[in-house]
N, C-alpha and C. Protein backbone atom coordinates (compact mmCIF):
# COMPACT_ATOMS: atom_id res chain seq x y z
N UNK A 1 -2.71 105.82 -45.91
CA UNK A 1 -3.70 105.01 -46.60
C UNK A 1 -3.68 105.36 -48.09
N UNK A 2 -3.84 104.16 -49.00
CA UNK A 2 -3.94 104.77 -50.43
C UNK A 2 -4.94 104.86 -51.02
N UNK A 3 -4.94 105.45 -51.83
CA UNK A 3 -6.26 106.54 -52.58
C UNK A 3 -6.69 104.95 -53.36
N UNK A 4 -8.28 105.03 -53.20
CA UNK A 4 -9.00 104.16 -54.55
C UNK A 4 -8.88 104.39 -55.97
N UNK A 5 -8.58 103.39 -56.52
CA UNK A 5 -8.66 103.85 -57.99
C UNK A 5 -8.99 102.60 -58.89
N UNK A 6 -9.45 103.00 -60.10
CA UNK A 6 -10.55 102.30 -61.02
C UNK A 6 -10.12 102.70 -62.13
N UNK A 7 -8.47 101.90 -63.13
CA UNK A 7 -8.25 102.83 -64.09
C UNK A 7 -8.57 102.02 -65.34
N UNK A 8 -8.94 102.51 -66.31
CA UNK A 8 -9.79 102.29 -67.50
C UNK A 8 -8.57 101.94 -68.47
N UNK A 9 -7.77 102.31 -68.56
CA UNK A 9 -6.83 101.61 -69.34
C UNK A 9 -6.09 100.74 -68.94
N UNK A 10 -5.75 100.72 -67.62
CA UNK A 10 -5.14 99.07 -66.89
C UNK A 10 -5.94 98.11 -66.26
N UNK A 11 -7.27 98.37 -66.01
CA UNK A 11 -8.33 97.46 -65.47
C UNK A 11 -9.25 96.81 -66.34
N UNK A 12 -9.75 95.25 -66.14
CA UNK A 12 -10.83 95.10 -67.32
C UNK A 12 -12.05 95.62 -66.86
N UNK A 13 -12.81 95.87 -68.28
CA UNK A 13 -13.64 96.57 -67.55
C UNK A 13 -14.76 96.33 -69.06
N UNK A 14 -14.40 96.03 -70.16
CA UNK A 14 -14.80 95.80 -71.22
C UNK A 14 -14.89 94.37 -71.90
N UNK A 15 -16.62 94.18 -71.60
CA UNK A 15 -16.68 92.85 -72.18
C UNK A 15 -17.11 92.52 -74.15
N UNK A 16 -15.68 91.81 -74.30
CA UNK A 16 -15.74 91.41 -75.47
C UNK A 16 -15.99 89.85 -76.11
N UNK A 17 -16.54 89.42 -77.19
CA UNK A 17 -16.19 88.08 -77.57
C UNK A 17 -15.54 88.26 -78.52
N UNK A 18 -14.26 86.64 -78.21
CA UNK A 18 -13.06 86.81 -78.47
C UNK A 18 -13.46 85.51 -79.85
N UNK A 19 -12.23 85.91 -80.46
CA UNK A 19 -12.03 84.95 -82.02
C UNK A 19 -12.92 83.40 -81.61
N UNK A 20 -12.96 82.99 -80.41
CA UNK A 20 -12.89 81.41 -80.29
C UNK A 20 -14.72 81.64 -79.48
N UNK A 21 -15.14 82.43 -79.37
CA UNK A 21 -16.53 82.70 -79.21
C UNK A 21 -16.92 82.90 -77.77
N UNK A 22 -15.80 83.34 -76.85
CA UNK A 22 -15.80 83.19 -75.46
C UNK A 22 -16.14 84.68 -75.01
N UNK A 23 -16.42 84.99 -73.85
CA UNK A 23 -16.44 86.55 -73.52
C UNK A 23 -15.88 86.56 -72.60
N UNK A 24 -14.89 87.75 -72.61
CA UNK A 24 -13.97 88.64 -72.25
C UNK A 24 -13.84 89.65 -71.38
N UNK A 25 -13.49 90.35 -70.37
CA UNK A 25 -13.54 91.11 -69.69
C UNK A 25 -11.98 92.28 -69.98
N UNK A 26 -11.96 93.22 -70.73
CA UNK A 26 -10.57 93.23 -70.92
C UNK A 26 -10.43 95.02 -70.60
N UNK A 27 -9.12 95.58 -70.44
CA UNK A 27 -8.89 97.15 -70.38
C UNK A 27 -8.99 97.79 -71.54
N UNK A 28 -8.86 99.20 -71.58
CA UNK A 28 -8.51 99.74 -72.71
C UNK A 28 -7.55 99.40 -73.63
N UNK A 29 -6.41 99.43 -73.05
CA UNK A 29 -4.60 98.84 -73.52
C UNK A 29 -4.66 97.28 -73.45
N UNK A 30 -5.79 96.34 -72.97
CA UNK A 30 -6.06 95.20 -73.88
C UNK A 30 -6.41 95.30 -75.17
N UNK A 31 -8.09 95.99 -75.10
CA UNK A 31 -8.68 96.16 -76.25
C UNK A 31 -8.26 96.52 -77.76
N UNK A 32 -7.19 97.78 -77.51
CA UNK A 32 -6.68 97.92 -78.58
C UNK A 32 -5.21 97.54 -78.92
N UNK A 33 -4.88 96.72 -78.05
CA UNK A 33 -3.63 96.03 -78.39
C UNK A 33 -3.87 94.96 -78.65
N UNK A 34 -5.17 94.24 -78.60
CA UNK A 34 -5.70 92.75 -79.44
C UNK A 34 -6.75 92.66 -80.04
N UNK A 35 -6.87 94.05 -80.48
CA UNK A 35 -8.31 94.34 -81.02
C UNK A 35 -8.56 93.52 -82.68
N UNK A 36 -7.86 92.66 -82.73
CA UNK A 36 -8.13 91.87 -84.25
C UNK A 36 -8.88 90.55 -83.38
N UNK A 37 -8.03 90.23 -82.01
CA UNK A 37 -8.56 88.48 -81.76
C UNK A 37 -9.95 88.70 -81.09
N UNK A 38 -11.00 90.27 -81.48
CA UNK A 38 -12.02 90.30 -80.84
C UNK A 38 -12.99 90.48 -81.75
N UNK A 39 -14.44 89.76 -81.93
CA UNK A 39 -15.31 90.05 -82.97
C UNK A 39 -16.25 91.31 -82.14
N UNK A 40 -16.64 91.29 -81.21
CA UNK A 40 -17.50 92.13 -80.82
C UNK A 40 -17.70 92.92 -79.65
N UNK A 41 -18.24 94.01 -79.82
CA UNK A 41 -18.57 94.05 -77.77
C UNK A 41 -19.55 93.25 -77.05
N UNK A 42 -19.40 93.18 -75.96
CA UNK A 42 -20.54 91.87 -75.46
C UNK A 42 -21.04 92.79 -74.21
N UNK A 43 -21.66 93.88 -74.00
CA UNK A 43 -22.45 94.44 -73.23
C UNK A 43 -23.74 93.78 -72.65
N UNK A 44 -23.96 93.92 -71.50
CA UNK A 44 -25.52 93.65 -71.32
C UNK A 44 -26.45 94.21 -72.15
N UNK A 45 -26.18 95.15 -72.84
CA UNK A 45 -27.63 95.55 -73.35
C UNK A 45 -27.05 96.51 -75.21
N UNK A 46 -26.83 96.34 -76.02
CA UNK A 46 -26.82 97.20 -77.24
C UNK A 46 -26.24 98.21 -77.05
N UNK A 47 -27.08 99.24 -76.18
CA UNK A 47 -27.18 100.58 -76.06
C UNK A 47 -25.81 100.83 -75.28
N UNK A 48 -25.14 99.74 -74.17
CA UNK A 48 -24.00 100.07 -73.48
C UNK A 48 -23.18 99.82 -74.57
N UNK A 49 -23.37 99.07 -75.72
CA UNK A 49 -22.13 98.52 -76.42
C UNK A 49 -21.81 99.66 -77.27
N UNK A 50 -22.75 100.32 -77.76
CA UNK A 50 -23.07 101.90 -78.41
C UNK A 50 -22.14 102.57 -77.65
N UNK A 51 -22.57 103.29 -76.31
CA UNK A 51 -22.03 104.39 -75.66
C UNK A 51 -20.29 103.76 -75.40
N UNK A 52 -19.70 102.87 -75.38
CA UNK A 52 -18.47 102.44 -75.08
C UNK A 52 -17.83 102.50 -76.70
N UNK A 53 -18.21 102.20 -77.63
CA UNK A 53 -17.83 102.11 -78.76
C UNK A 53 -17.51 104.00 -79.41
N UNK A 54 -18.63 104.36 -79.01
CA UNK A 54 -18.21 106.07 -79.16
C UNK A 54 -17.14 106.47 -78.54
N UNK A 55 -17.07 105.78 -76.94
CA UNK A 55 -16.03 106.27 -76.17
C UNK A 55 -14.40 105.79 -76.90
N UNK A 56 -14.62 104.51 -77.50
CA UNK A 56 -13.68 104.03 -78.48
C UNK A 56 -12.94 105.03 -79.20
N UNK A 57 -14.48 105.47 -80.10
CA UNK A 57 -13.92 105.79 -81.19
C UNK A 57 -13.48 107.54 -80.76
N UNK A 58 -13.66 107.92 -80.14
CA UNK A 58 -13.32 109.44 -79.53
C UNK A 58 -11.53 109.05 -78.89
N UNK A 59 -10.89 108.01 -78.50
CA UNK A 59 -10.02 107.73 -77.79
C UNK A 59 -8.94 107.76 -79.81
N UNK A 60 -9.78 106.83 -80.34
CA UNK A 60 -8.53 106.94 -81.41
C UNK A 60 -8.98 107.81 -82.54
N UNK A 61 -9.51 108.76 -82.35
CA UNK A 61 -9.96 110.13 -83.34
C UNK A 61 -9.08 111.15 -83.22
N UNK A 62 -8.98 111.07 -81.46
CA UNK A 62 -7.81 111.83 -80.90
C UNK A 62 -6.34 111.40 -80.84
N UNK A 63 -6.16 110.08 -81.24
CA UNK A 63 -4.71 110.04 -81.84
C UNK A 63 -4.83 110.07 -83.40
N UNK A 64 -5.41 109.47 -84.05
CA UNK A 64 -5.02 109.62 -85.31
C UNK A 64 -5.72 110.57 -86.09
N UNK A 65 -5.99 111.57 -85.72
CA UNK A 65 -6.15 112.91 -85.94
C UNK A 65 -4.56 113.84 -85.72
N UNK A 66 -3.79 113.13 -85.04
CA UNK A 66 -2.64 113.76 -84.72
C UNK A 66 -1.17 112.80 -85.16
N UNK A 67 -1.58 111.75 -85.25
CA UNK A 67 -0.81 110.77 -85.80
C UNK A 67 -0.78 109.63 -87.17
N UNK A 68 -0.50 109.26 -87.59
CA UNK A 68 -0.66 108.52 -88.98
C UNK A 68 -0.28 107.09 -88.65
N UNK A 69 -0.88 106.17 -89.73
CA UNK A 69 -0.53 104.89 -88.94
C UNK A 69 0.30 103.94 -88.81
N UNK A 70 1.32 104.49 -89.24
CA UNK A 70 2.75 104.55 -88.72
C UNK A 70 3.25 105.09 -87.44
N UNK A 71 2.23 105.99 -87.11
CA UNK A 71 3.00 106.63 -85.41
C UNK A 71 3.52 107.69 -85.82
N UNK A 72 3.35 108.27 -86.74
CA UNK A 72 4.14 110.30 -86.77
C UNK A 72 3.26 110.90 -86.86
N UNK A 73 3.71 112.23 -86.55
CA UNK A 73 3.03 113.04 -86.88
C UNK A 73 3.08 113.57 -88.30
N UNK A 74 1.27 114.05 -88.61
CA UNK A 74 1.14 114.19 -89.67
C UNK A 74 2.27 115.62 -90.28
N UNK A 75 2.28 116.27 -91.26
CA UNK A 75 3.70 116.82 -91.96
C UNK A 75 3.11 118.36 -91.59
N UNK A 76 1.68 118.23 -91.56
CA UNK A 76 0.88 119.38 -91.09
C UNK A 76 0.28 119.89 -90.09
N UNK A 77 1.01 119.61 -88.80
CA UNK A 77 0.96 119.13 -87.58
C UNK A 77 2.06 118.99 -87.01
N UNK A 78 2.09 120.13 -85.95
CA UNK A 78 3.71 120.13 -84.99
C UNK A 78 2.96 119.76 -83.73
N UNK A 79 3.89 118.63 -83.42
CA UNK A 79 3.16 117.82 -81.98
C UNK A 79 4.43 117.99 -80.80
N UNK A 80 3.54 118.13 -79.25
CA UNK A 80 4.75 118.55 -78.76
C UNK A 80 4.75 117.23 -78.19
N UNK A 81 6.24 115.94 -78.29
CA UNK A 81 6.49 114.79 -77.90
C UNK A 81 6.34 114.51 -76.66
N UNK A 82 6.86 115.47 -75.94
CA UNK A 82 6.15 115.17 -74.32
C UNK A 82 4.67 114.78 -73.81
N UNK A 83 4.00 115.84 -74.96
CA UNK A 83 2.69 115.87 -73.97
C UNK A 83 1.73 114.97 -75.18
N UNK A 84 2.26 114.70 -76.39
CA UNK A 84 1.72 114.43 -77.35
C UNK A 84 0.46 115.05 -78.18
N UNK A 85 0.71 116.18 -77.54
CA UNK A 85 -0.71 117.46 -78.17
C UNK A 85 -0.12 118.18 -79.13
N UNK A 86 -0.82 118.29 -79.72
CA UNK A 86 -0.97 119.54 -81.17
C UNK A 86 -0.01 121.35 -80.39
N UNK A 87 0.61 121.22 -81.41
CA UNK A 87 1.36 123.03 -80.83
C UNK A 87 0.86 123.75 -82.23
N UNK A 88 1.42 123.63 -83.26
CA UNK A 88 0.88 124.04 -84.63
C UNK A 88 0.44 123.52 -85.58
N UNK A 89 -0.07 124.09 -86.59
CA UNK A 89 -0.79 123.83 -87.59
C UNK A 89 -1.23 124.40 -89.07
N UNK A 90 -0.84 123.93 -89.67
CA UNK A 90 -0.50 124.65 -90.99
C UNK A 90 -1.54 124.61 -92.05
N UNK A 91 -2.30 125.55 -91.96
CA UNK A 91 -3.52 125.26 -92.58
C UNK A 91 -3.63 125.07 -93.80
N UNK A 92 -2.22 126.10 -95.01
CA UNK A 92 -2.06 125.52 -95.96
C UNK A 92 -1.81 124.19 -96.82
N UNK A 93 -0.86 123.43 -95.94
CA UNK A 93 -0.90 122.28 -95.92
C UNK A 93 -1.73 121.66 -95.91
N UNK A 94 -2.10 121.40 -94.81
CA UNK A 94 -3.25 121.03 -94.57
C UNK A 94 -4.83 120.98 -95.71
N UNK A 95 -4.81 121.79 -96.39
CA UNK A 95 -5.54 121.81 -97.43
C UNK A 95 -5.13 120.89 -98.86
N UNK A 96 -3.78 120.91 -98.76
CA UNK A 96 -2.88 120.92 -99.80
C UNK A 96 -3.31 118.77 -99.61
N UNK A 97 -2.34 118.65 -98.19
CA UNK A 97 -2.71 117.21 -98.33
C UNK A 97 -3.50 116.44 -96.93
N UNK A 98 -3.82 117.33 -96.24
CA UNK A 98 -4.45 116.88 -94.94
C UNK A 98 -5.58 115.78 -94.79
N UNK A 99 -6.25 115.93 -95.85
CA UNK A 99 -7.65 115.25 -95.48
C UNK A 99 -7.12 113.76 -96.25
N UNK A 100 -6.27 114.05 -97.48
CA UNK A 100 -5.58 112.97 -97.95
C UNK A 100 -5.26 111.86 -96.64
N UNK A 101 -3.83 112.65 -95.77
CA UNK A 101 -3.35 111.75 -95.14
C UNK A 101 -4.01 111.06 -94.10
N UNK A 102 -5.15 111.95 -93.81
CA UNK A 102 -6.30 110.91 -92.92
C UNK A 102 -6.67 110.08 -93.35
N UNK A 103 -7.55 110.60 -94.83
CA UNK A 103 -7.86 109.01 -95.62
C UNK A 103 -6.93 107.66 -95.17
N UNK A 104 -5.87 108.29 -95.75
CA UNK A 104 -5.09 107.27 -95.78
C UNK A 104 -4.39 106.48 -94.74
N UNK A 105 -4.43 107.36 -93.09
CA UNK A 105 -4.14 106.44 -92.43
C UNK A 105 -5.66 105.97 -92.19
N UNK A 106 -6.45 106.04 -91.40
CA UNK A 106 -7.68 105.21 -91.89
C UNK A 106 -7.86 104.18 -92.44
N UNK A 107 -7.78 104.22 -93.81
CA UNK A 107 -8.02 103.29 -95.10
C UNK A 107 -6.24 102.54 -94.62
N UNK A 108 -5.01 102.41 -94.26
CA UNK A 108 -4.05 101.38 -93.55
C UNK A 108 -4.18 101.22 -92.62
N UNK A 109 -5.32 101.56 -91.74
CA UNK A 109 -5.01 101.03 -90.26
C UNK A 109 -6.57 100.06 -90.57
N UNK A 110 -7.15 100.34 -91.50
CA UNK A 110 -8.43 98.92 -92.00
C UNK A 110 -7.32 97.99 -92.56
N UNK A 111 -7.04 98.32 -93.54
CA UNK A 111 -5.91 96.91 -94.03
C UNK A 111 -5.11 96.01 -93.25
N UNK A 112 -4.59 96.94 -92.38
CA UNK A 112 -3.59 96.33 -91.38
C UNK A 112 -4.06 95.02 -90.79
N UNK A 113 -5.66 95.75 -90.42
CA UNK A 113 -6.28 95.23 -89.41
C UNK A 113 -6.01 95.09 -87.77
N UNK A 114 -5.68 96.24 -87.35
CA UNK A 114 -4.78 96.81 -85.97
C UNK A 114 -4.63 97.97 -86.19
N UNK A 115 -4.59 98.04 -84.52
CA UNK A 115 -4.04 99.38 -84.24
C UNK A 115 -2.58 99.41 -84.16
N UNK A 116 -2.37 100.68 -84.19
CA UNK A 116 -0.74 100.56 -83.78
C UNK A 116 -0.16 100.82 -82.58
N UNK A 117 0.69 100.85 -82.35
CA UNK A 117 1.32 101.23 -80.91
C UNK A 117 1.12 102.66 -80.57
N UNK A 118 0.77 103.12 -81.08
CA UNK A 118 1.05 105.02 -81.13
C UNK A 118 -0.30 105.32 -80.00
N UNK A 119 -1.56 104.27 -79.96
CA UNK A 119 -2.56 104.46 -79.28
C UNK A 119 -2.55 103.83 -77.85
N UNK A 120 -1.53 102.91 -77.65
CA UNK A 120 -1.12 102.34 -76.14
C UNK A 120 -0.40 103.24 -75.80
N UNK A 121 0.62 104.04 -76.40
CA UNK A 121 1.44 104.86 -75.75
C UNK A 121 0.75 106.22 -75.25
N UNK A 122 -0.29 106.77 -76.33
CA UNK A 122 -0.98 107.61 -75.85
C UNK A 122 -1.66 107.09 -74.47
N UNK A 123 -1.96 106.50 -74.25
CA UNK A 123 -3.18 105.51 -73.18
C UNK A 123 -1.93 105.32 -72.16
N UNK A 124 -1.22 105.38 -71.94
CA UNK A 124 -0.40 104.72 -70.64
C UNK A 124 0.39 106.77 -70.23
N UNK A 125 0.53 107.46 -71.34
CA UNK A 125 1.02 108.86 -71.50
C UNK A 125 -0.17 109.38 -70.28
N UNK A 126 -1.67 109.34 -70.74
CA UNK A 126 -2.68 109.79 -70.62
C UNK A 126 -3.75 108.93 -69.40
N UNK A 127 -3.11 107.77 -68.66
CA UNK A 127 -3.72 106.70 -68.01
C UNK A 127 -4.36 107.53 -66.67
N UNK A 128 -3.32 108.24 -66.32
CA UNK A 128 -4.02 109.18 -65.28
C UNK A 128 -4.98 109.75 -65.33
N UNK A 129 -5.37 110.31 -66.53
CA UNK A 129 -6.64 111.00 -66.66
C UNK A 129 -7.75 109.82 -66.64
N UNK A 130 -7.25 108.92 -66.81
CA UNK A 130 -8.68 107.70 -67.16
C UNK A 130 -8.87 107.14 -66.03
N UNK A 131 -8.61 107.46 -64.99
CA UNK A 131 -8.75 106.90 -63.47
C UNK A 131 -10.32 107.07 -62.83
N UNK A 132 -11.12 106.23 -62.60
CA UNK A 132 -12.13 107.37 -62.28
C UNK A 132 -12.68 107.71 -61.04
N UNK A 133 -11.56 107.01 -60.03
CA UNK A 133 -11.69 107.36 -58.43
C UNK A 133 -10.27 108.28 -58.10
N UNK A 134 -10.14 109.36 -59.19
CA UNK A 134 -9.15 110.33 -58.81
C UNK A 134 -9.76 111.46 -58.37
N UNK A 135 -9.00 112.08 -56.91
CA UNK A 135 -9.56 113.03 -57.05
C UNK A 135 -8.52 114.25 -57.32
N UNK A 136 -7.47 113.95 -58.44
CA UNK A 136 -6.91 115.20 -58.82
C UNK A 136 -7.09 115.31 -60.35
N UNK A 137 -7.54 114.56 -61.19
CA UNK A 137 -8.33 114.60 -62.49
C UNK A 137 -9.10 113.93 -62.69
N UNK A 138 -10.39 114.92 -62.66
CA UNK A 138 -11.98 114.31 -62.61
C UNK A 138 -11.90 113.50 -63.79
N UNK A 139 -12.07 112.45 -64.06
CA UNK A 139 -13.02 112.10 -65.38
C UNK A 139 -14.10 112.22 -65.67
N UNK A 140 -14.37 113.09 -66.97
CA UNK A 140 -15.75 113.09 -67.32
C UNK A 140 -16.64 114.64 -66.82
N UNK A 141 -15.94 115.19 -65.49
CA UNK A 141 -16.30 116.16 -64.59
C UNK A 141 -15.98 117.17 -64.70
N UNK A 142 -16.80 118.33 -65.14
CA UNK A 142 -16.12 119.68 -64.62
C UNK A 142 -15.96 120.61 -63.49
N UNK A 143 -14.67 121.02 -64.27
CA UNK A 143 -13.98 121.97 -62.77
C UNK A 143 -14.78 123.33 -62.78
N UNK A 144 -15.19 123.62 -61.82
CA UNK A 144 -16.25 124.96 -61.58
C UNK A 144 -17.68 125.02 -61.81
N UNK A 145 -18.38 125.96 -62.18
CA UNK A 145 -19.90 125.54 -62.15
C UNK A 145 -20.36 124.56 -62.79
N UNK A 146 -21.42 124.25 -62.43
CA UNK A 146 -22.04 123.09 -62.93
C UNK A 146 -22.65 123.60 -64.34
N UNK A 147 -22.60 122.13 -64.79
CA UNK A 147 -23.83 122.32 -66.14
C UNK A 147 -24.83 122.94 -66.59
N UNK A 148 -25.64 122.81 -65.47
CA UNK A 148 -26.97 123.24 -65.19
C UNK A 148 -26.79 124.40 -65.19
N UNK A 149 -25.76 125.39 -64.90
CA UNK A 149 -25.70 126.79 -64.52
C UNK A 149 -25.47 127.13 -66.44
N UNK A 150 -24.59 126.54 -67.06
CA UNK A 150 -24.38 127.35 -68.09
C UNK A 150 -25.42 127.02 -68.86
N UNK A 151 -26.58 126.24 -69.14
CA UNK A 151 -27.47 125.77 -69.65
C UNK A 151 -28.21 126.49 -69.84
N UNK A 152 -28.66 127.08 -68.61
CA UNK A 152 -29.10 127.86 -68.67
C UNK A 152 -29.02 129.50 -68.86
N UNK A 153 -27.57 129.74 -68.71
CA UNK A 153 -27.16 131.15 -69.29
C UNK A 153 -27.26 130.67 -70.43
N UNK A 154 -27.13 130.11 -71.31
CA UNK A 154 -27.10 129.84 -72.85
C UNK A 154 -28.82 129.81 -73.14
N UNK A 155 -29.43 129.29 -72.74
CA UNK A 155 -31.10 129.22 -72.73
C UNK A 155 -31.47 130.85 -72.71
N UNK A 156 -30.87 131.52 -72.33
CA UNK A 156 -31.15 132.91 -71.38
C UNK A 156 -30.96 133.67 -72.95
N UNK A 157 -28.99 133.59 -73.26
CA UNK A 157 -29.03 134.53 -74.48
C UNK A 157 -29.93 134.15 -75.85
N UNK A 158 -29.78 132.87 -76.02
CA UNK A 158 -30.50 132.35 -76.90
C UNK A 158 -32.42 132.90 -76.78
N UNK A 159 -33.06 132.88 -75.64
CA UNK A 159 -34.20 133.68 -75.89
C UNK A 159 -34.04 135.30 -76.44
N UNK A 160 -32.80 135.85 -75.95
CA UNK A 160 -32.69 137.14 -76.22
C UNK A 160 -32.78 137.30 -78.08
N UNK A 161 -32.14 136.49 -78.61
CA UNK A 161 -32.20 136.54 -79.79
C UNK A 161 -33.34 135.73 -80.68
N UNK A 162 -33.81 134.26 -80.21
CA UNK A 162 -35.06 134.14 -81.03
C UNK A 162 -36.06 133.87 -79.87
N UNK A 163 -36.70 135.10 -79.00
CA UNK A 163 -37.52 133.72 -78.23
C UNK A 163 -38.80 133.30 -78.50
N UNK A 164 -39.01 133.46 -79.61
CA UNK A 164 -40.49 132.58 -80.05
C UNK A 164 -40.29 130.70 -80.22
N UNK A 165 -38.67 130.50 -80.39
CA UNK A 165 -38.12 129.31 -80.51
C UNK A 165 -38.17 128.59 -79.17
N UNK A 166 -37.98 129.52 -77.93
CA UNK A 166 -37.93 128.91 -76.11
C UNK A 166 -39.19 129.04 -75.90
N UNK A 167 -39.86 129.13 -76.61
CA UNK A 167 -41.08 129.65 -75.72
C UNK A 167 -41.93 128.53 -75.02
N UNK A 168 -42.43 128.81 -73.78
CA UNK A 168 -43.58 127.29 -73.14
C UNK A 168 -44.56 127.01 -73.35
C-alpha cells in the first residue's frame, strides 16, 4: 500500500488572483514560477494570506541568502552543489561586499519582476521535506521532546537569573 502524501510544492494548495481577476488554486513551484501573472493572495481570511506569505518569504530568504539572482553563489559563500547548503563563509568578504550583493540581488530580482529558476530547483531539490503526510521528514515537527518541555526549562533558567520578571 502507498504512503499518503500532501506535497506543497507539487500540489495546489495556494489561492491566488491571477492577472485576468480569476482565483487560483496553485503549488509552490506554480507560485513562484508565475509569480508575475499573479496580483495577490486570495485566502479566506487576511490573516491566512499573512501566515503563507511569511512562509513565502522564509522559502526565498533561504535561497537568496545563498544565491544571487542570477543563480550563483554569492563570491562569499562556498555552497555545497549537491545539497545546495552553505559549507563556508568568509566573513571578510563578506563585510567587504556582502550586504552589497544582497542589495543587489533583491533590488534585480524587483526589476526583473520574477523569480528565477534557482528557487524551483531548490523546491523540487528540497520537495521531500515539504510533504506533510511524511512520516520520514516531519514538516514543521520536532524530532524528540516536545516544546512544552524546553519552554519550560528555559522559563526555569531564566527565573534563575531575573525572577522578579516570571513572577505570578
Amino acid at each position: 500500500m502507498s504512503e499518503k502524501s500532501f506535497n506543497l510544492v507539487t500540489e495546489p494548495w495556494i489561492k491566488v488572483i491571477d492577472e485576468d481577476n480569476l482565483e487560483q488554486t496553485v503549488s509552490l513551484e506554480q507560485l513562484f514560477t508565475n509569480a508575475a501573472h499573479y496580483q495577490q493572495l486570495a485566502g479566506e481570511m487576511k490573516s491566512q494570506d499573512l501566515a503563507i506569505l511569511r512562509f513565502l518569504l522564509a522559502i526565498l530568504t533561504t535561497v537568496y541568502s545563498r544565491y544571487n539572482a542570477d543563480g550563483k553563489p554569492y563570491e562569499w559563500l562556498t555552497i555545497d552543489e549537491q545539497s545546495m547548503r552553505p559549507v563556508s563563509f568568509d566573513e571578510d568578504e563578506f563585510e567587504d561586499s556582502g550586504k552589497d550583493d544582497l542589495l543587489q540581488t533583491w533590488n534585480g530580482l524587483y526589476h526583473a519582476q520574477h523569480f528565477t529558476e534557482i528557487v524551483t530547483r531548490y523546491l523540487q531539490k528540497y520537495a521531500d521535506r515539504f510533504d506533510l503526510l511524511s512520516s520520514e521528514h516531519l514538516f514543521t515537527k520536532l524530532h524528540g521532546p516536545s516544546t512544552i518541555h524546553w519552554c519550560r526549562k528555559i522559563r526555569l533558567l531564566l527565573r534563575e537569573k531575573e525572577p522578579w520578571r516570571l513572577s505570578r
